[in-house]
Protein backbone atom coordinates (compact mmCIF):
# COMPACT_ATOMS: atom_id res chain seq x y z
CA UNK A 1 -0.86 -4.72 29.13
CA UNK A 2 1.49 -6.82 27.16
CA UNK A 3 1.36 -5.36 23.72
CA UNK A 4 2.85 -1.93 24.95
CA UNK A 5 6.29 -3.07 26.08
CA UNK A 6 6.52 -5.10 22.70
CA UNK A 7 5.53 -2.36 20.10
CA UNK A 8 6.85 0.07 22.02
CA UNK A 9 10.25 0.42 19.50
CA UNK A 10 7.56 0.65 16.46
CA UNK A 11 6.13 3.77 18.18
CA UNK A 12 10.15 5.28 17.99
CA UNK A 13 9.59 4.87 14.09
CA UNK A 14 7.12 7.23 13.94
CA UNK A 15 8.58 10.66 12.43
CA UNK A 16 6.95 14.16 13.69
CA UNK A 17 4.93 12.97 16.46
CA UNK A 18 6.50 14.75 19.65
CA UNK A 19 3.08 15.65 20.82
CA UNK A 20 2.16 11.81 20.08
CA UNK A 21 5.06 11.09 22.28
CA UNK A 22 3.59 12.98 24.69
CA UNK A 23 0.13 11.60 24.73
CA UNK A 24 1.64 8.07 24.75
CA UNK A 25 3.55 8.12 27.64
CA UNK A 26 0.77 9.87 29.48
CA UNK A 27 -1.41 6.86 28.90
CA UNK A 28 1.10 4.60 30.00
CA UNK A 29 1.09 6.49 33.28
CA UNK A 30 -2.62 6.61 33.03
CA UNK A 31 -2.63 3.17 32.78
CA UNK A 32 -0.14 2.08 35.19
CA UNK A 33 -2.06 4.35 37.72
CA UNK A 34 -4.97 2.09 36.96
CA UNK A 35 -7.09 5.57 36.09
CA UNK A 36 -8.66 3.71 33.24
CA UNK A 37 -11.08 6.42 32.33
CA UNK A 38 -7.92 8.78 30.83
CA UNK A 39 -6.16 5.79 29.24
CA UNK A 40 -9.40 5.17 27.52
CA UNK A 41 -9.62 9.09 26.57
CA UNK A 42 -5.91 8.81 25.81
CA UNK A 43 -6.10 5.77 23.84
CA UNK A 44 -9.06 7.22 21.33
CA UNK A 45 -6.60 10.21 20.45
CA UNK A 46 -3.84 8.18 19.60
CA UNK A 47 -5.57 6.06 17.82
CA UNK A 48 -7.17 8.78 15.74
CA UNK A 49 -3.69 10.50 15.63
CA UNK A 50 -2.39 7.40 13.72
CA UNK A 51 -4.86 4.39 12.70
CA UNK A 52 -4.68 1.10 12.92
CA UNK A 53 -0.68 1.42 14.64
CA UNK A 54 0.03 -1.37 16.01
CA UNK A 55 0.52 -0.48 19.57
CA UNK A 56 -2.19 2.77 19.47
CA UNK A 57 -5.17 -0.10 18.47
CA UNK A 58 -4.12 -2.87 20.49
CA UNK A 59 -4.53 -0.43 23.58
CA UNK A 60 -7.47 1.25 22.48
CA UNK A 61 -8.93 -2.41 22.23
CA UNK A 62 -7.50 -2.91 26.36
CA UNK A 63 -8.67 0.31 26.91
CA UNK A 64 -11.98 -0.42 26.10
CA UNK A 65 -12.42 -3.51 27.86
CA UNK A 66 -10.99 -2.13 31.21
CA UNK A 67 -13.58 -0.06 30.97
CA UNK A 68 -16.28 -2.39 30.61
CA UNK A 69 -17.27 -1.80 26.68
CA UNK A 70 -17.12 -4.93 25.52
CA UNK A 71 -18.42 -5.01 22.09
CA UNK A 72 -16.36 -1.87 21.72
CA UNK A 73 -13.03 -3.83 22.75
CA UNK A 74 -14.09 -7.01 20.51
CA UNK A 75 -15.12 -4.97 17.62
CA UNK A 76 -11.45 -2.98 17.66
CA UNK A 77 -9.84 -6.90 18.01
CA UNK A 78 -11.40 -8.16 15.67
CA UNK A 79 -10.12 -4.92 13.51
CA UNK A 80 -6.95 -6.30 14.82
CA UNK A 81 -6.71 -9.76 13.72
CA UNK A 82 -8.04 -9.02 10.33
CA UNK A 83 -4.86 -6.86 9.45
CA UNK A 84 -2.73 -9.35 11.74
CA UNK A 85 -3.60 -12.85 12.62
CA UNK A 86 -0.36 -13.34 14.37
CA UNK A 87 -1.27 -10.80 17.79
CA UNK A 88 -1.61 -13.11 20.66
CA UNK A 89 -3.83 -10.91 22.61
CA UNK A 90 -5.67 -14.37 24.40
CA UNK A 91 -3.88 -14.84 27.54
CA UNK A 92 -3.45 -10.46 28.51
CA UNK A 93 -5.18 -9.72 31.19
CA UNK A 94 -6.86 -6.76 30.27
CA UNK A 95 -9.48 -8.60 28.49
CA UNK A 96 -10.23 -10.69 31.46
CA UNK A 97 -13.74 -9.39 31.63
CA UNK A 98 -14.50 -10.34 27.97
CA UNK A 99 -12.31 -13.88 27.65
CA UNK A 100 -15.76 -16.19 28.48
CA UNK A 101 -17.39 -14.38 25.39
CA UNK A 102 -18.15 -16.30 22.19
CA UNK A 103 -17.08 -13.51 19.89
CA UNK A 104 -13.43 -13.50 21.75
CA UNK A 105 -13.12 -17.28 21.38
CA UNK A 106 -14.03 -16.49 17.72
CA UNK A 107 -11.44 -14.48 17.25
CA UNK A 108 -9.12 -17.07 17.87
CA UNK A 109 -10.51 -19.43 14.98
CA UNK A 110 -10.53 -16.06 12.83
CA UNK A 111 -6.95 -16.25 13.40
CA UNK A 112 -6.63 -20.05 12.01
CA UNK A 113 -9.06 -19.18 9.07
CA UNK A 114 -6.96 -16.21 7.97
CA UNK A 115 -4.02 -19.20 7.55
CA UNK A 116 -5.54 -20.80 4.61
CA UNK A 117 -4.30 -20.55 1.18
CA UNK A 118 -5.79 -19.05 -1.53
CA UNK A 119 -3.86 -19.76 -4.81
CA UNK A 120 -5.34 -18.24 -7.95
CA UNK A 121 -2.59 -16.36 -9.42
CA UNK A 122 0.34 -18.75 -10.91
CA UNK A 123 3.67 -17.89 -11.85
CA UNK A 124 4.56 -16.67 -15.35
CA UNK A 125 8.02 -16.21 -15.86
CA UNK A 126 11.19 -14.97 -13.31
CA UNK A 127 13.41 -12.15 -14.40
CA UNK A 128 17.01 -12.81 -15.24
CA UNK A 129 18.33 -9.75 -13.50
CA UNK A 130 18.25 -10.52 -9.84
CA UNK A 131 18.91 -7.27 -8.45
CA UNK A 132 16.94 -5.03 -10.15
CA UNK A 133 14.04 -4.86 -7.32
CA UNK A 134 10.72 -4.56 -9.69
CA UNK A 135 7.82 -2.56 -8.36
CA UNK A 136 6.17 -1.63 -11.32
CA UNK A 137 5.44 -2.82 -14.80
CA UNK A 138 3.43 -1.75 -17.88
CA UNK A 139 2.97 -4.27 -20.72
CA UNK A 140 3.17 -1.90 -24.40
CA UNK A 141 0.21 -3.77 -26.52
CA UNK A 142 1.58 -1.86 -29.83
CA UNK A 143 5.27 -3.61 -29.67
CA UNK A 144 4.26 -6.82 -27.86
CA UNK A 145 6.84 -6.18 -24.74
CA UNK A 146 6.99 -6.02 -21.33
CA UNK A 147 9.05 -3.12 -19.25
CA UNK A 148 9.75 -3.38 -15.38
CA UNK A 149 10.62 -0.56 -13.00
CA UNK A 150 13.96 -0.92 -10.72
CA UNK A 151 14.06 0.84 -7.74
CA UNK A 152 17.65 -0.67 -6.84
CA UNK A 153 19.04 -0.50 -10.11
CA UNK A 154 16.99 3.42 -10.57
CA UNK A 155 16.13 1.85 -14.63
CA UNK A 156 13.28 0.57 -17.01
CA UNK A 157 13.99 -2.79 -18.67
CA UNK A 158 12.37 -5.02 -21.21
CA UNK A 159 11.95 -8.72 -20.54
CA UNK A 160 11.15 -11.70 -22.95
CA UNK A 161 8.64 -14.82 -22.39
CA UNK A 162 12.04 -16.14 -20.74
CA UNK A 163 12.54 -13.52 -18.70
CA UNK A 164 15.89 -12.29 -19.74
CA UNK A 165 15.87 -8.34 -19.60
CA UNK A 166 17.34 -6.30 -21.12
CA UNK A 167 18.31 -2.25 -20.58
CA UNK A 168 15.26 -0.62 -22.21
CA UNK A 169 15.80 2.85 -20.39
CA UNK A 170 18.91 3.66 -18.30
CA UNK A 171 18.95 7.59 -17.64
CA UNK A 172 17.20 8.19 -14.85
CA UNK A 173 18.14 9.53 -11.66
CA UNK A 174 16.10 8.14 -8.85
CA UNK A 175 14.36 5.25 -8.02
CA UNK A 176 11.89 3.91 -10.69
CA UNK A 177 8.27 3.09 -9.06
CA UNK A 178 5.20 3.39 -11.45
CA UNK A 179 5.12 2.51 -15.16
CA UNK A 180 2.19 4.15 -17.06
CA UNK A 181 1.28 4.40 -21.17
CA UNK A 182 -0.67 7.34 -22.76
CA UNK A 183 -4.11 6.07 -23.99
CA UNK A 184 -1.86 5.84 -27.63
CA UNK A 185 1.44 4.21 -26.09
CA UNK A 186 3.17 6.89 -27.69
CA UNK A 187 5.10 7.92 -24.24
CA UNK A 188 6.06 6.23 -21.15
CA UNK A 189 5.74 7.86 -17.59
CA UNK A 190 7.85 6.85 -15.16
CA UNK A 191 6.99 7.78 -11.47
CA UNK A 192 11.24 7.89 -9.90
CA UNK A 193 11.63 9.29 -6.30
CA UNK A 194 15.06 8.81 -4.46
CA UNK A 195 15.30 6.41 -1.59
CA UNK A 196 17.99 5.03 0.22
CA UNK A 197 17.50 1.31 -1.55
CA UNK A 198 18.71 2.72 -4.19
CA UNK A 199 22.73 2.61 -5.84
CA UNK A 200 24.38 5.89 -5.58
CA UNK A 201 22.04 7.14 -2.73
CA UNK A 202 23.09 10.13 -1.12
CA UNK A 203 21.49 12.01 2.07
CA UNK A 204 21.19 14.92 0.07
CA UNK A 205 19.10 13.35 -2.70
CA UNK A 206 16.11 12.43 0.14
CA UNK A 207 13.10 13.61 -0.36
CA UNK A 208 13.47 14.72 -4.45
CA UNK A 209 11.18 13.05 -7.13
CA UNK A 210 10.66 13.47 -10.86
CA UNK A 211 7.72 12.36 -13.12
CA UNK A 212 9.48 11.28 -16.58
CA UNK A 213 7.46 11.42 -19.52
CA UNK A 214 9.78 8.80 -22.13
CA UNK A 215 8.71 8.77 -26.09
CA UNK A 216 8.36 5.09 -26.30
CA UNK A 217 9.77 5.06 -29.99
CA UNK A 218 12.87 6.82 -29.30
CA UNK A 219 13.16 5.97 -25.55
CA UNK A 220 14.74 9.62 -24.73
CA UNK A 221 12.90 11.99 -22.03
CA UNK A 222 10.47 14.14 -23.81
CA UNK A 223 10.37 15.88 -20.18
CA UNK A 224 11.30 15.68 -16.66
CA UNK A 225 8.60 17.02 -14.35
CA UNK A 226 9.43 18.26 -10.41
CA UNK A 227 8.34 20.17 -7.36
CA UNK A 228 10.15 21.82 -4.73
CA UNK A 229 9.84 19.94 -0.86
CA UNK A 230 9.56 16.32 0.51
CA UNK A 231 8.25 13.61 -1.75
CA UNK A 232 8.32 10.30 -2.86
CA UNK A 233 6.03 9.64 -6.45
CA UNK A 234 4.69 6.17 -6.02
CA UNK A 235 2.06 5.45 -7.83
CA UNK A 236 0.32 7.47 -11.24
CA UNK A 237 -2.45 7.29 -13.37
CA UNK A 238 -3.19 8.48 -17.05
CA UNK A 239 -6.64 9.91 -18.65
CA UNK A 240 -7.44 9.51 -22.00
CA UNK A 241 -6.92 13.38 -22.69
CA UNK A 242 -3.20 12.49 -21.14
CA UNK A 243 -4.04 14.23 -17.72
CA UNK A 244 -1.36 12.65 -14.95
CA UNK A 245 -2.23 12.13 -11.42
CA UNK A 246 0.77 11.24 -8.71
CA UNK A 247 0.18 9.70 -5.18
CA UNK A 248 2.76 11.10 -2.95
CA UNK A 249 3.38 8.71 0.12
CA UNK A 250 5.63 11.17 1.73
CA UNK A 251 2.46 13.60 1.99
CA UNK A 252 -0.69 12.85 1.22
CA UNK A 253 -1.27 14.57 -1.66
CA UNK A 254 -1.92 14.14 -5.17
CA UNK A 255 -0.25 16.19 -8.09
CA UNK A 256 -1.54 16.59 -11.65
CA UNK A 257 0.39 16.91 -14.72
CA UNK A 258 -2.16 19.19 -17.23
CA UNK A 259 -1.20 21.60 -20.32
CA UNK A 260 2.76 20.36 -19.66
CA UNK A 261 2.91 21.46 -15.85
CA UNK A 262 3.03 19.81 -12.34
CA UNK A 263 0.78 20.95 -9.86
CA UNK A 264 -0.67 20.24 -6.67
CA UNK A 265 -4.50 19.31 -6.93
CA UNK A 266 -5.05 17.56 -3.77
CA UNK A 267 -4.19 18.32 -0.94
CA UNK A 268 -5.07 15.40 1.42
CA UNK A 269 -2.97 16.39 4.88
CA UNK A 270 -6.62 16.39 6.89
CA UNK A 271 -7.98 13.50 4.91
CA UNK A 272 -5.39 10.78 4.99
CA UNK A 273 -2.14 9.60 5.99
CA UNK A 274 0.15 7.30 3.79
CA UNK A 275 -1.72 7.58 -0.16
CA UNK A 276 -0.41 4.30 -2.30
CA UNK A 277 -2.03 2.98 -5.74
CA UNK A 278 -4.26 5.42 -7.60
CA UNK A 279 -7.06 4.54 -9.98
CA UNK A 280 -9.35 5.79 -12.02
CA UNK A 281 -13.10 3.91 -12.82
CA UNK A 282 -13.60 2.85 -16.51
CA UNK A 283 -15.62 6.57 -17.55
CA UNK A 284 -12.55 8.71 -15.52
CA UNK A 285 -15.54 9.96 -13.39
CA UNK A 286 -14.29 9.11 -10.33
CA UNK A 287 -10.40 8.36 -8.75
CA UNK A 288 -9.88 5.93 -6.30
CA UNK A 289 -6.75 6.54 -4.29
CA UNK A 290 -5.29 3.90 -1.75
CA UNK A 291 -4.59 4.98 1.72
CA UNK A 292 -2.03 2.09 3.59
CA UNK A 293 -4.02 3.04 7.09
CA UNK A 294 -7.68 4.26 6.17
CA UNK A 295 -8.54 2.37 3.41
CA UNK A 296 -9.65 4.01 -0.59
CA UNK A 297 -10.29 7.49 -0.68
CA UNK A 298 -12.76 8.42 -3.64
CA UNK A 299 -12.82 11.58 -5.28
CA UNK A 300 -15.66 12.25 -7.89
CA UNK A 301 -15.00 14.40 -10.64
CA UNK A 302 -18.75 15.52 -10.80
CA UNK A 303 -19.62 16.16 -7.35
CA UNK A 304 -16.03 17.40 -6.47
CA UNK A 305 -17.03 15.06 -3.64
CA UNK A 306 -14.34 13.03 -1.23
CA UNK A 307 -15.62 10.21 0.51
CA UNK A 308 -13.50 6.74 2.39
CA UNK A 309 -15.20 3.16 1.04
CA UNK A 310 -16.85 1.99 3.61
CA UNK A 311 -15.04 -1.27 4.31
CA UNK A 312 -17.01 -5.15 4.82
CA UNK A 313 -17.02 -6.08 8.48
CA UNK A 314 -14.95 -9.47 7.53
CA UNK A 315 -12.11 -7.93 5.92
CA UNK A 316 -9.51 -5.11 6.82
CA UNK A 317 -8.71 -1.45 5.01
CA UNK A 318 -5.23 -1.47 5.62
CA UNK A 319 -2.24 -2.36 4.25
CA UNK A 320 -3.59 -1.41 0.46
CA UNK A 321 -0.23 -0.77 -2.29
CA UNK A 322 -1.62 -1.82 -5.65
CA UNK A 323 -4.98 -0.92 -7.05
CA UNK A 324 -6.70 -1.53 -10.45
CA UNK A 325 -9.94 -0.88 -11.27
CA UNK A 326 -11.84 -3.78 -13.01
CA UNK A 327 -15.48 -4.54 -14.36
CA UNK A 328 -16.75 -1.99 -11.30
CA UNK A 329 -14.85 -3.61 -8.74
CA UNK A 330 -11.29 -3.04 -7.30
CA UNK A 331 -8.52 -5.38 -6.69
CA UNK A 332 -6.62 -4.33 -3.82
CA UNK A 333 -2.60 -5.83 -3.33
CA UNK A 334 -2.46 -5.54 0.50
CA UNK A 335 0.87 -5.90 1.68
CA UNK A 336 0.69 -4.08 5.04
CA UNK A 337 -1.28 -6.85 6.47
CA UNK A 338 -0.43 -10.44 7.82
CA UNK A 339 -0.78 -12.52 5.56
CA UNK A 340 -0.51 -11.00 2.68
CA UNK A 341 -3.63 -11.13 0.11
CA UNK A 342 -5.24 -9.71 -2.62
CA UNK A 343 -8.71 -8.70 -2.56
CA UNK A 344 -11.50 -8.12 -5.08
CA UNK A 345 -13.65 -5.21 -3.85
CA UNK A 346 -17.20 -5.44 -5.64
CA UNK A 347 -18.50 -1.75 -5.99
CA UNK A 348 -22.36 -1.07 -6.17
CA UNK A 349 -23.52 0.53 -9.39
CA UNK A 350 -22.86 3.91 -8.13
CA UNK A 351 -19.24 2.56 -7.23
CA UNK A 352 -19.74 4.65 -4.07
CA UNK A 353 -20.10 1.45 -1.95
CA UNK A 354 -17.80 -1.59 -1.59
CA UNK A 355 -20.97 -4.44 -1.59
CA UNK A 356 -19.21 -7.64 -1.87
CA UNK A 357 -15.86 -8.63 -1.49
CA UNK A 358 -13.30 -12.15 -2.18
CA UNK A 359 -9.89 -13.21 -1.48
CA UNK A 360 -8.38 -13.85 -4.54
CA UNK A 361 -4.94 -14.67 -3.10
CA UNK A 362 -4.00 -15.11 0.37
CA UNK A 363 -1.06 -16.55 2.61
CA UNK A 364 1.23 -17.75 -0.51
CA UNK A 365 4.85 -18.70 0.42
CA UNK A 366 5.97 -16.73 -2.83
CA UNK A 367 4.31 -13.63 -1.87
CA UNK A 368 6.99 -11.46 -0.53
CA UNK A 369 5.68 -7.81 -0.80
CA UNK A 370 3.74 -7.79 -3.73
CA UNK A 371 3.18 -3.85 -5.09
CA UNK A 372 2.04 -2.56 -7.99
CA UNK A 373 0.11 -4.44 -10.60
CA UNK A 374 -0.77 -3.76 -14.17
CA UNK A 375 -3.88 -5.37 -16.02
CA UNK A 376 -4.03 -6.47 -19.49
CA UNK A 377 -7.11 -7.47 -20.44
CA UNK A 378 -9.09 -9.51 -17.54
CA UNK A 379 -5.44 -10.41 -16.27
CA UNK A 380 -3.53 -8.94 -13.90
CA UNK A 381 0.01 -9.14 -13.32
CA UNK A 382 2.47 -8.08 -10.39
CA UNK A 383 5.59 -9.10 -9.07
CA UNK A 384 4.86 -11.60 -6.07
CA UNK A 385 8.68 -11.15 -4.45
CA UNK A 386 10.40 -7.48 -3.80
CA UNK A 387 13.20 -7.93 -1.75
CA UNK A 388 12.29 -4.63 0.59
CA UNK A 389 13.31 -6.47 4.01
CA UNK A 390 16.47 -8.05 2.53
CA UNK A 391 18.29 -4.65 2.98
CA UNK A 392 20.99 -4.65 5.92
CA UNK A 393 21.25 -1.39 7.91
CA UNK A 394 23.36 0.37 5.21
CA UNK A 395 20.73 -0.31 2.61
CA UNK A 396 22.88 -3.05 0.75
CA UNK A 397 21.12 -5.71 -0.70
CA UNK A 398 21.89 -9.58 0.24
CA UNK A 399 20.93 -11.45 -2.80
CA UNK A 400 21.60 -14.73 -1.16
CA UNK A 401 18.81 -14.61 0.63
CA UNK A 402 15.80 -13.94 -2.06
CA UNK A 403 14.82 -15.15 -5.50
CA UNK A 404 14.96 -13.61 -8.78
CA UNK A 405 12.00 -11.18 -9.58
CA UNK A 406 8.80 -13.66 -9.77
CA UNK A 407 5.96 -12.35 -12.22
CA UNK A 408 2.43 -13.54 -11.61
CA UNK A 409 -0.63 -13.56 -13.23
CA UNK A 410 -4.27 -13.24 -12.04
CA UNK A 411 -6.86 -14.16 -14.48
CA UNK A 412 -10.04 -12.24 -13.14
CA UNK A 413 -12.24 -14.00 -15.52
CA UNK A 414 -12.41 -16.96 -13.42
């Protein structure tokens, strides 16, 4: 088995997991033992332990064919390839007994198809401050201006049609992620979480986050809004009666800000793993929530329901960041999958179902970690370039290396 000697240092990256440890290196025994019935048993729990990890699926796909289930084995590659075209799984010998079948030697042109571009997003304008590491961005339709999150540079700045930005909000503590407007634009919350990306990091600052709601005319904090333990505040989303709802990716669990308090009002720990964009449908009946392994989680208001969208056999569920809601469909920024694409996700009229879906952007030699996007009108924009891997061990930022902060637009319309 190739694949477990080469992801075997992503496994070490996995926090919490001593009993995964555990179960890991008892399949490798199991497997090196050639008792092929327990690595299969094994290889299920893992993989239900952690989705979609890259060494947990690629066994549970050898697994499977050692075993003699081949459309069990070909269905988990193909689940492979579609978040990864660049696995070389072809020449391992544990799919010896499925290599003469046409659905393996399709998987190998899936890979090639998966390479072509998609362009329909263009570039709008670069950001003048290099540095500043935008993840999200809100465009203010009353004042006619722009503001971008910094997680490096932990502020909120205005930019121009030339892209020259300027300090729009400079006293906040942590990391700045999400950028969302009251239904009026008469405040400004800011999602901020500490990280080590950011200046002035310091060990004992991991794990806090703050929701900032910012009156827009005077740009001071109106309020800061916390909660004791672990968490990083990624992503929010605003009603029209000003209810807030925060995504925590440190647990998944969603908080809500109502009558001027923070609370916990999901509590996803048996549901999910890694929760990312949040959003809500155009009647705030139901909330869609992003999960970067499982897919979207939906949660309807009405029901009090939870159910996952059940995902089109040709595309993959992971690797979702950004979400927006649009004309009952969703358009997914997946960065946690090779290459990276965005993805129009056509809901039925129930929006229970994902019916239809297109690839709206895919493999683009700008796109370097998209995240979060923000629509205005039928257009969406994002950032197309964060410079996440272009931090050295120490978390300092080599700005030779990457470009200034690209924004994009997406007109849906088309």
């Amino acid at each position: 088995m190739l694949k477990i000697k080469l992801f075997l240092l992503l496994l070490l990256g996995i926090s919490g997991f001593a009993q995964t440890k555990v179960l890991y290196n008892q399949s490798l025994e199991a497997y090196k033992s050639k008792d092929y019935v327990l690595f299969l048993k094994l290889a299920k729990q893992l993989d239900s332990i952690r989705p979609m990890h890259p060494t947990f699926t690629y066994n549970l796909a050898s697994a499977y064919s050692l075993n003699g289930k081949k459309q069990e084995a070909l269905g988990v590659l193909k689940n492979i390839v579609l978040a990864n075209n660049t696995i070389a799984f072809e020449d391992d010998s544990d799919f010896e007994s499925i290599k003469n079948d046409e659905a393996f030697k399709e998987l190998s042109q899936l890979k090639v198809l998966q390479l072509k571009t998609r362009e329909s997003s263009v570039e709008k304008v670069r950001l003048s401050e290099k540095d500043l590491h935008p993840e999200g961005l809100v465009y203010l339709e009353k004042q006619k201006l722009w503001l971008a999150s910094g997680i490096r540079n932990k502020k909120i700045v205005s930019f121009d049609a030339s892209g020259k930005c300027s300090d729009w909000f400079v006293d906040g503590s942590y990391s700045v992620f999400a950028l969302k407007t009251d239904y009026n634009e008469k405040y400004l919350w800011a999602a901020c979480s500490a990280i080590p990306e950011m200046k002035g990091f310091k060990k004992e600052l991991e794990g806090k986050s703050e929701i900032l709601k910012i009156e827009i005319a005077s740009k001071k904090i109106v309020k800061r809004y916390s909660i004791d333990g672990n968490h990083v505040f990624g992503d929010l989303a605003v009603t029209k009666n000003n209810e807030v709802y925060i995504s925590d990716s440190a647990e998944p669990k969603i908080y809500r800000i109502e009558k001027d308090g923070l609370e916990l009002w999901k509590d996803l720990r048996k549901e999910a793993f890694n929760l990312q964009g949040i959003a809500f449908n155009r009647e705030e009946s139901k909330l869609f929530i992003a999960d970067y392994l499982k897919g979207i989680l939906v949660i309807d208001f009405n029901s009090k329901k939870e159910s996952w969208l059940e995902f089109p056999k040709e595309t993959s569920k992971k690797g979702i960041d950004g979400l927006v809601f649009y004309k009952n469909s969703l358009i997914a920024i997946q960065n946690g999958v090779v290459p990276i694409r965005i993805v129009r996700f056509r809901l039925d009229q129930n929006e229970t179902k994902i019916i239809d879906f297109a690839i709206l952007d895919n493999n683009r030699k700008e796109f370097n970690e998209p995240a979060l996007a923000a629509l205005v009108h039928d257009k969406l924009y994002f950032f197309a370039n964060s410079p996440w891997k272009f931090y050295d061990k120490d978390f300092q930022l080599d700005e030779a290396k990457f470009d200034n902060p690209k924004l994009f637009e997406l007109d849906l319309k088309k």
